[in-house]
Each structure stands twice: as structure tokens, then as C-alpha cells.
N, C-alpha and C. Protein backbone atom coordinates (compact mmCIF):
# COMPACT_ATOMS: atom_id res chain seq x y z
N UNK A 1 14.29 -37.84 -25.01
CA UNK A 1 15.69 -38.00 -24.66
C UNK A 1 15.77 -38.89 -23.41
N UNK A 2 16.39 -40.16 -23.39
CA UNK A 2 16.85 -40.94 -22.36
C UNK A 2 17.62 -40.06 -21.56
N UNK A 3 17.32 -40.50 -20.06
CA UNK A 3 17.98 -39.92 -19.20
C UNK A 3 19.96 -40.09 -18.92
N UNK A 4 19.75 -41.32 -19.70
CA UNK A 4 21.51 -41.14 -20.04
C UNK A 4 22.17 -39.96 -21.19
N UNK A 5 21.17 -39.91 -21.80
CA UNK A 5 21.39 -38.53 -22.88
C UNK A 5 21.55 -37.63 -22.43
N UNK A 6 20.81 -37.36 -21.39
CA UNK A 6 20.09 -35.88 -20.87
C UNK A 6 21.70 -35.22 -20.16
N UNK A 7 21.41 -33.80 -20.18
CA UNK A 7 22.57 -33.10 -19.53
C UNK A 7 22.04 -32.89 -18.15
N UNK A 8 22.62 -32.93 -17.51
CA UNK A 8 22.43 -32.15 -15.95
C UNK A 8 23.45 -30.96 -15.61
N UNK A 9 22.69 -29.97 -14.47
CA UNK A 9 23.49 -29.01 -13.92
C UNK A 9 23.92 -30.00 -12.57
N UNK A 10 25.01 -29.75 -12.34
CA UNK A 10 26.05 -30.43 -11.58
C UNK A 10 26.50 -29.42 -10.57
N UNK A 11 27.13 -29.58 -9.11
CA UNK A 11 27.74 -28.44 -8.65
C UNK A 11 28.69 -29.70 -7.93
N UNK A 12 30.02 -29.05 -7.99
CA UNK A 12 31.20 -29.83 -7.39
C UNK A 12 31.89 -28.72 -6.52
N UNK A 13 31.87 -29.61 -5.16
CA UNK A 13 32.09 -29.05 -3.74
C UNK A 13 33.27 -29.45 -3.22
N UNK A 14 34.61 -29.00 -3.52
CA UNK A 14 35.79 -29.35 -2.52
C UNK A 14 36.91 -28.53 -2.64
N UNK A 15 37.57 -28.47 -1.98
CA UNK A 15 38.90 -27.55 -1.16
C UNK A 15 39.88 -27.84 -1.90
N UNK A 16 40.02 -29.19 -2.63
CA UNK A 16 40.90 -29.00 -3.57
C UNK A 16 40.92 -28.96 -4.87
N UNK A 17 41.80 -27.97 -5.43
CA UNK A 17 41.41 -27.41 -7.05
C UNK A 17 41.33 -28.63 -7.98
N UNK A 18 42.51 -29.33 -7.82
CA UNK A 18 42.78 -30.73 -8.60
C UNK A 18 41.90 -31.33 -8.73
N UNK A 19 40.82 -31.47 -7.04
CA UNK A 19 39.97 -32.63 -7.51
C UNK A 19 38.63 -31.86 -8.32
N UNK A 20 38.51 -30.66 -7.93
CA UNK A 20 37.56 -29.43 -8.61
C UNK A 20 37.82 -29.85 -9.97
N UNK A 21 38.83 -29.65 -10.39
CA UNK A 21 39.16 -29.31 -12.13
C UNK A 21 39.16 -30.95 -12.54
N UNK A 22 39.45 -31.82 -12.06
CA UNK A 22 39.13 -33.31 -12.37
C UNK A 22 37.51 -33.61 -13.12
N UNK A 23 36.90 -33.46 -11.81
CA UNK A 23 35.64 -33.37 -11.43
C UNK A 23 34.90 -32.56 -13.09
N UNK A 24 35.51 -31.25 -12.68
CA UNK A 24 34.53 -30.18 -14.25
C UNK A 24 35.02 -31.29 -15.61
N UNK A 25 36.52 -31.48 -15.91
CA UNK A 25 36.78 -32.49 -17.00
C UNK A 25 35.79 -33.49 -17.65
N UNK A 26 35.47 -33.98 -16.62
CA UNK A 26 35.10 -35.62 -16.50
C UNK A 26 33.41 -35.24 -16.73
N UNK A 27 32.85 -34.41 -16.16
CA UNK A 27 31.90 -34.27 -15.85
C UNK A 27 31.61 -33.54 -17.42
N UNK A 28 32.05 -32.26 -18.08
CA UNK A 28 32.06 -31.53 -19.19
C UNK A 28 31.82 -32.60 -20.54
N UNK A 29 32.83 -33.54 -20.66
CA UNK A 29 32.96 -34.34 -20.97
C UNK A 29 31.89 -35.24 -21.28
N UNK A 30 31.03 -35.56 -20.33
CA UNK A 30 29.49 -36.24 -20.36
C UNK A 30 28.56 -35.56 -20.48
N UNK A 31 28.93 -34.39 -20.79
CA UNK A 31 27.85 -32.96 -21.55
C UNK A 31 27.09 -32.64 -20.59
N UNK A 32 27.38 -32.45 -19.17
CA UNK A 32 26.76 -31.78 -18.05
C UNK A 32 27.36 -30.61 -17.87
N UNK A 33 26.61 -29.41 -17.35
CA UNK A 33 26.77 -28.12 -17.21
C UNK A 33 27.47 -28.31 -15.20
N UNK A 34 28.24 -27.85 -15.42
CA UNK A 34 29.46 -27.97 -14.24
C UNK A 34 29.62 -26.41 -13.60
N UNK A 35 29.32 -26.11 -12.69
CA UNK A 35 29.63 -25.18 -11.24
C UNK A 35 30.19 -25.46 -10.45
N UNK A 36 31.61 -24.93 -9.74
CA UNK A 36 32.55 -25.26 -8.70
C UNK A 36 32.14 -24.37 -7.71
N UNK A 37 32.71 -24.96 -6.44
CA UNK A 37 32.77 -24.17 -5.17
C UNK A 37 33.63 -24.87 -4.29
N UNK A 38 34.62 -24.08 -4.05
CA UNK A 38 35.94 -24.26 -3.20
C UNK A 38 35.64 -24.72 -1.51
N UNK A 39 34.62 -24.52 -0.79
CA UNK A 39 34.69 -25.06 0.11
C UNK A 39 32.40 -25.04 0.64
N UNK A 40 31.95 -25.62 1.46
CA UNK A 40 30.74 -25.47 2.19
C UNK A 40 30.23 -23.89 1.66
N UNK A 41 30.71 -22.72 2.20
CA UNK A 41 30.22 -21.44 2.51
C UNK A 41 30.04 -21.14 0.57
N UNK A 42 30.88 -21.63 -0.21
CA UNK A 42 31.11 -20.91 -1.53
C UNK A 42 29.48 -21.44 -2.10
N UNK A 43 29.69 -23.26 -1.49
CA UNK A 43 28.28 -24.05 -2.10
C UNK A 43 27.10 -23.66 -1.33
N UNK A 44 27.15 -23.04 -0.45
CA UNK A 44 25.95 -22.20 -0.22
C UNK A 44 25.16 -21.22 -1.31
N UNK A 45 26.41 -20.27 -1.22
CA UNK A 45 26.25 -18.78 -1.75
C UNK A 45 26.45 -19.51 -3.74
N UNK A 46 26.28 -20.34 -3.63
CA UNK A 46 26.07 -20.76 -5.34
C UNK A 46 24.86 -21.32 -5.65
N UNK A 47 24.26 -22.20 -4.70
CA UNK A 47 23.76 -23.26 -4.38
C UNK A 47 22.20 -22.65 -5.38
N UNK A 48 21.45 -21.77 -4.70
CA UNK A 48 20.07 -20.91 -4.82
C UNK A 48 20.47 -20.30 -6.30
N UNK A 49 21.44 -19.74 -6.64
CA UNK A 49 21.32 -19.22 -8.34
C UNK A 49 21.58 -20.34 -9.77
N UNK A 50 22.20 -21.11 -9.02
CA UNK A 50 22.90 -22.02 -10.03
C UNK A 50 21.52 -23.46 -10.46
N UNK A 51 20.82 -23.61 -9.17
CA UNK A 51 19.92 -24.33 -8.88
C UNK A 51 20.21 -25.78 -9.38
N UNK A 52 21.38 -26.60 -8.93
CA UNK A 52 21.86 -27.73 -9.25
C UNK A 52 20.99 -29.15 -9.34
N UNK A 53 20.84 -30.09 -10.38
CA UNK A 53 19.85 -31.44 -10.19
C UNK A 53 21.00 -32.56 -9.79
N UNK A 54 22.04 -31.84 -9.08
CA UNK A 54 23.07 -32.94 -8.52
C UNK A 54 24.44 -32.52 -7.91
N UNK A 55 24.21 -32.82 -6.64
CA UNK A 55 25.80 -32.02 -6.02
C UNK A 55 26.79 -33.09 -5.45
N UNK A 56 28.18 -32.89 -5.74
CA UNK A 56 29.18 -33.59 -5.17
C UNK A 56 30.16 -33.06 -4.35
N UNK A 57 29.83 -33.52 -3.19
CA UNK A 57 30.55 -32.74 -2.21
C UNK A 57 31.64 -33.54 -1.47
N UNK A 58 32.68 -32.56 -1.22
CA UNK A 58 33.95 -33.61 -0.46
C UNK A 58 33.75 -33.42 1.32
N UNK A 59 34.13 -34.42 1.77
CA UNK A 59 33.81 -34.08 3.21
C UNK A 59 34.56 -33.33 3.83
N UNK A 60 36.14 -33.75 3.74
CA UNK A 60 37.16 -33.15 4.91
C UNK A 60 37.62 -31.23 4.18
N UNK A 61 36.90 -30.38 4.58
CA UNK A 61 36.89 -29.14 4.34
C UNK A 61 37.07 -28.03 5.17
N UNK A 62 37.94 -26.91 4.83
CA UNK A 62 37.90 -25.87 6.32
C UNK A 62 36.63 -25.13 6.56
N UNK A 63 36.81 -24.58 7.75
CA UNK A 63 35.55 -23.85 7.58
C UNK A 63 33.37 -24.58 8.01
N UNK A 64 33.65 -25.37 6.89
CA UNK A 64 32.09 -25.44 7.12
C UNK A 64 32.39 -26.91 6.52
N UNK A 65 32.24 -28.55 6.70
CA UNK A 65 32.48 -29.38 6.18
C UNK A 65 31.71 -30.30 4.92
N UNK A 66 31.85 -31.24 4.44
CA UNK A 66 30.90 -32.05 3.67
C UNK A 66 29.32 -31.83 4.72
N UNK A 67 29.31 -33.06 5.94
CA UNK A 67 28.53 -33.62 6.19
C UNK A 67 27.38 -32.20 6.69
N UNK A 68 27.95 -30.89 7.11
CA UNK A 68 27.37 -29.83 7.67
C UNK A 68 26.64 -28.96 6.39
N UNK A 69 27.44 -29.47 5.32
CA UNK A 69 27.10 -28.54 3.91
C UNK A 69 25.89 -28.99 3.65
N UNK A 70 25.93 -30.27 3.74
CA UNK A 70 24.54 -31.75 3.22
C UNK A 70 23.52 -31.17 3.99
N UNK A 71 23.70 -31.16 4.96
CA UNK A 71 22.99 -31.03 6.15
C UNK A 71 21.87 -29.87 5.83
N UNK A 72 22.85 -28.63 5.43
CA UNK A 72 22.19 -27.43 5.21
C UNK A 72 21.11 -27.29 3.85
N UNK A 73 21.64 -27.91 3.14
CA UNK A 73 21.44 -27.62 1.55
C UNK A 73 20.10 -28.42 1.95
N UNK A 74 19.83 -29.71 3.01
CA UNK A 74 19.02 -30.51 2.50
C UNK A 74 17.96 -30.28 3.60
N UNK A 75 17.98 -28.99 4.28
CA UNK A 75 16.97 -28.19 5.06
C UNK A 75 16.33 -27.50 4.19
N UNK A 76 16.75 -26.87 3.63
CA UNK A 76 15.90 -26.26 2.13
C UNK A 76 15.09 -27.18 1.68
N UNK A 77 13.96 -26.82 1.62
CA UNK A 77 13.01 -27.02 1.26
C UNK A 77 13.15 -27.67 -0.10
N UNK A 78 13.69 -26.66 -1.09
CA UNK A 78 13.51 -26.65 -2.47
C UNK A 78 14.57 -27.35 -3.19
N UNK A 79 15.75 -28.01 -2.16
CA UNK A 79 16.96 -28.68 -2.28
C UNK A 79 16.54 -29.73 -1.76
N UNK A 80 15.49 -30.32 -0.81
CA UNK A 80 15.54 -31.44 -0.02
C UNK A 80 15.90 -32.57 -0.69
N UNK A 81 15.30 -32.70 -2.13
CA UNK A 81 15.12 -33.46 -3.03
C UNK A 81 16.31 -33.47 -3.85
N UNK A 82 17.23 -32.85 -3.83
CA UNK A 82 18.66 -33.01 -4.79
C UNK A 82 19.01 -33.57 -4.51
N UNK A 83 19.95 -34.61 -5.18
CA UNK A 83 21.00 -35.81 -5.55
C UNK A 83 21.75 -35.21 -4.38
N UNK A 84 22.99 -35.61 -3.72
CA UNK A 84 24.06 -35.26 -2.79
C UNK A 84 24.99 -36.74 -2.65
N UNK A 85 26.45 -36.07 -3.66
CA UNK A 85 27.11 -37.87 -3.67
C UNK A 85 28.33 -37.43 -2.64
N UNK A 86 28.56 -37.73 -1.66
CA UNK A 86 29.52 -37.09 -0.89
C UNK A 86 31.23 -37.80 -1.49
N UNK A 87 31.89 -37.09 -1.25
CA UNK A 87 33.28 -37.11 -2.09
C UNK A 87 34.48 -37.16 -0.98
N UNK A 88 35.13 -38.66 -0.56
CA UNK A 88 35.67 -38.52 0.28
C UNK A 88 36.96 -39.22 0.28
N UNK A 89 38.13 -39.15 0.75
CA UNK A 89 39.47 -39.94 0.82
C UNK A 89 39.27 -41.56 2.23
N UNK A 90 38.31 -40.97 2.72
CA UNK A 90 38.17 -42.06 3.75
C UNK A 90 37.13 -42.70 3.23
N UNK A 91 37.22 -44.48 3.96
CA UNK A 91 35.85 -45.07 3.34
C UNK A 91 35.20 -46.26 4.33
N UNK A 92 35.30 -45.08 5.67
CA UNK A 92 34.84 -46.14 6.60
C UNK A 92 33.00 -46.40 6.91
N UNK A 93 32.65 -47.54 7.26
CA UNK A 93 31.29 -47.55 7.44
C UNK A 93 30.99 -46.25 8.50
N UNK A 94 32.16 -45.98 9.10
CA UNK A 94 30.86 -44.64 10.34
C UNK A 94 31.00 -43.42 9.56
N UNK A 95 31.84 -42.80 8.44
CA UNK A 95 31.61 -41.89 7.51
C UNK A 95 30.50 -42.30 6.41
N UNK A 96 30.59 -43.34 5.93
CA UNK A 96 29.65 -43.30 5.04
C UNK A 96 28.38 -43.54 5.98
N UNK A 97 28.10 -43.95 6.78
CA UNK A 97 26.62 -43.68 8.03
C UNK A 97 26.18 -42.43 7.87
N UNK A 98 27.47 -42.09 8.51
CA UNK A 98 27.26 -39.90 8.40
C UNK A 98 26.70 -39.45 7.55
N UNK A 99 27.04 -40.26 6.43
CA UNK A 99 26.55 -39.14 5.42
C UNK A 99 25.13 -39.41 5.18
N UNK A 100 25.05 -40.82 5.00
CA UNK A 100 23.44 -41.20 5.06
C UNK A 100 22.68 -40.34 6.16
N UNK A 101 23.04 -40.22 7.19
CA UNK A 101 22.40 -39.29 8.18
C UNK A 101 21.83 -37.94 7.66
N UNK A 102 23.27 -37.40 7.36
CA UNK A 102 22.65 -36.08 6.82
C UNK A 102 22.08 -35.61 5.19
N UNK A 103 21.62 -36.77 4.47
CA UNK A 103 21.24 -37.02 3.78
C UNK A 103 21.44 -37.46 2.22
N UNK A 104 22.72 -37.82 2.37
CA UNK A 104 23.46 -37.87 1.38
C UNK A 104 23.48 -39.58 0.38
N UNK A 105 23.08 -39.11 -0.78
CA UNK A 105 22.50 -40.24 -1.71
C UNK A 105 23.71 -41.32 -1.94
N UNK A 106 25.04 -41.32 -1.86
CA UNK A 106 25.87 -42.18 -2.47
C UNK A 106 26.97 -41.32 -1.64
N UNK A 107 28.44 -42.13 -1.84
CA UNK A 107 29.91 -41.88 -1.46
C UNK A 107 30.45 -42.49 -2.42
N UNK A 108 31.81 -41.89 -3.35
CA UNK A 108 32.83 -42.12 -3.66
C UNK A 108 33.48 -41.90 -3.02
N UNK A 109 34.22 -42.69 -3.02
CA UNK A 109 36.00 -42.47 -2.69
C UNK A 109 37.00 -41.88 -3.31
N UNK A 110 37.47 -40.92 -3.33
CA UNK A 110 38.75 -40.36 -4.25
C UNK A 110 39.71 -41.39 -4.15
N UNK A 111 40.59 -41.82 -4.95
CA UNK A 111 40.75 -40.67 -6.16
C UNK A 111 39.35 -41.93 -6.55
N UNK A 112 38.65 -40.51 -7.68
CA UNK A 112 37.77 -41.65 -8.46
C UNK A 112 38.07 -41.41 -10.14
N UNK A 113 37.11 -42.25 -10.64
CA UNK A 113 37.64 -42.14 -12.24
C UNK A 113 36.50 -41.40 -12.51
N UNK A 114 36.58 -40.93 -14.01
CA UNK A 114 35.39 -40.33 -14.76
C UNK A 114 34.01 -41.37 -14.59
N UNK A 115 34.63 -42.83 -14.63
CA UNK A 115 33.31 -43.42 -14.97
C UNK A 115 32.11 -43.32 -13.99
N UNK A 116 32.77 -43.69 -12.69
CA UNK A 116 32.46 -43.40 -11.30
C UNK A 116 31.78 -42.42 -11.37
N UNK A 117 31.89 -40.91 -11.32
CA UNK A 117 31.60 -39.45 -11.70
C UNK A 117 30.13 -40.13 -12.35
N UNK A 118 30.38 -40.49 -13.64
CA UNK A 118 29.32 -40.46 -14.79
C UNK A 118 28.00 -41.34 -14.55
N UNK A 119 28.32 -42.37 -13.70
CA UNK A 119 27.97 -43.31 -13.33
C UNK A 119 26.90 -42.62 -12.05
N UNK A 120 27.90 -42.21 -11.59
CA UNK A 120 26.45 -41.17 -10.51
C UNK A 120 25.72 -40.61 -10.64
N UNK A 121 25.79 -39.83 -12.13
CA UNK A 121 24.98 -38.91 -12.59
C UNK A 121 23.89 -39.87 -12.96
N UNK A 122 24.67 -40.69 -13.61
CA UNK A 122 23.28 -41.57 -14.74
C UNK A 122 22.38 -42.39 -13.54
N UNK A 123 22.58 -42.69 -12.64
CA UNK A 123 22.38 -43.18 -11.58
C UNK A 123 21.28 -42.13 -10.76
N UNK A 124 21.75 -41.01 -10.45
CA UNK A 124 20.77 -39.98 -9.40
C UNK A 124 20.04 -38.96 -10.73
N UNK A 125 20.45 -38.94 -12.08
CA UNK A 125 19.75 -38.14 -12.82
C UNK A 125 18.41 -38.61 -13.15
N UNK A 126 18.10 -40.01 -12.71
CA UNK A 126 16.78 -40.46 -12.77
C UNK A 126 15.67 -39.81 -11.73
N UNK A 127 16.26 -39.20 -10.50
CA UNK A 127 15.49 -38.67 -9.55
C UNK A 127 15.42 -37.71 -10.14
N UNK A 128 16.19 -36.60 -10.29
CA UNK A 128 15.66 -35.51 -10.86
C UNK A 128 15.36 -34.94 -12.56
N UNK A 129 14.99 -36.23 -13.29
CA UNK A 129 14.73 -35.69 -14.62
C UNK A 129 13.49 -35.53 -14.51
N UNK A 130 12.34 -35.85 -13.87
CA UNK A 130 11.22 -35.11 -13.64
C UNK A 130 11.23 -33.46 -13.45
N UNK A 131 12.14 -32.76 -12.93
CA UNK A 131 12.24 -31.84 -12.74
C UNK A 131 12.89 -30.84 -13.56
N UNK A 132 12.99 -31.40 -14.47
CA UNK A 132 13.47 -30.82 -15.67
C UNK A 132 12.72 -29.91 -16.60
């Protein structure tokens, strides 16, 4: 199976439902297995059972943010190596820096389209189809 074939587990990280339920659509749609989490603390406490080969996270969040979520997930050891496309309304070079900092593989910009979405997968699912 080509890695454009292949399904991935996915986890989509943001505060708002719209872009949550966008996100599962689009993503369902390209026959990937889809997990939500409403803000940082939820994609924690999902993060270790769900065991995702690709996370999309939004930055501006209450509580615990994108760049702090990245941050965490990609101290783990056993996460260091996961995809992380950060998901953001802003699209300045010192946010997208940030995110490279804390380790984050790619940035969209909302609003985005499905292709965008799909396009990331097929894109970062090459890192982790070894791990499959």
C-alpha cells in the first residue's frame, strides 16, 4: 500500500468546534482515523492512548497553548518523532519561527481547505509509515 493509500491516526487540537468538526470531515473523508481535543490539556490526556502518527494543533488556545502543547508532546520521548502541523489564524514569520522552535513540522493557516489538511498528511505520513 502506497503511503497515499495508507490511513493514518490523526489527532486535531483546537478550541474551536467548527474548526474541530471541519478538520474530522475532511480528514474522515481521506480515510484517516480522526481524534479531537478541545484545547492543550484534553491533547495531553488523549495523546498516550490514542497514540497519533500525526497531530494538528491550533495555536491561540485557553489554558495551555499550541506552541506549549508542541513543546510538551515533543519531550516525550515516544512522541518526539510525530508529525506536529500547527493550525493558526496568524501567519507571521515570528509565529511560524515559534513553532519551528518548539518543534513543529509545517503551519497552515485557517481557514484551510480539505486539500491543505490532506496534503499534510500525504506529506508527514511518509515519516511515520515506518512505524506502522
Amino acid at each position: 500500500m502506497s503511503t497515499a493509500e495508507a490511513f493514518f491516526k490523526v489527532l486535531v487540537v483546537d478550541d474551536s468546534n467548527t474548526i474541530r468538526r471541519s478538520a474530522e470531515i475532511f480528514l474522515k473523508q481521506g480515510g484517516h482515523e480522526v481524534l479531537l481535543a478541545e484545547d492543550g490539556f484534553d491533547a495531553l490526556a488523549k495523546v498516550n492512548d490514542f497514540q497519533p502518527q500525526l497531530i494538528f494543533c491550533d495555536i491561540l488556545m485557553p489554558k495551555l497553548d499550541g506552541y506549549q502543547t508542541c513543546a510538551i508532546i515533543k519531550r516525550n520521548p515516544h512522541f518526539s518523532d510525530t508529525p506536529i502541523v500547527m493550525l493558526s489564524s496568524k501567519d507571521g514569520v515570528f509565529d511560524k519561527a515559534r513553532g519551528r522552535m518548539v518543534g513543529c513540522q509545517e503551519y497552515l493557516t485557517k481557514p484551510f481547505t480539505k486539500d491543505q489538511l490532506l496534503q499534510a498528511v500525504r506529506q508527514f505520513g511518509k515519516v511515520t509509515s515506518a512505524a506502522i
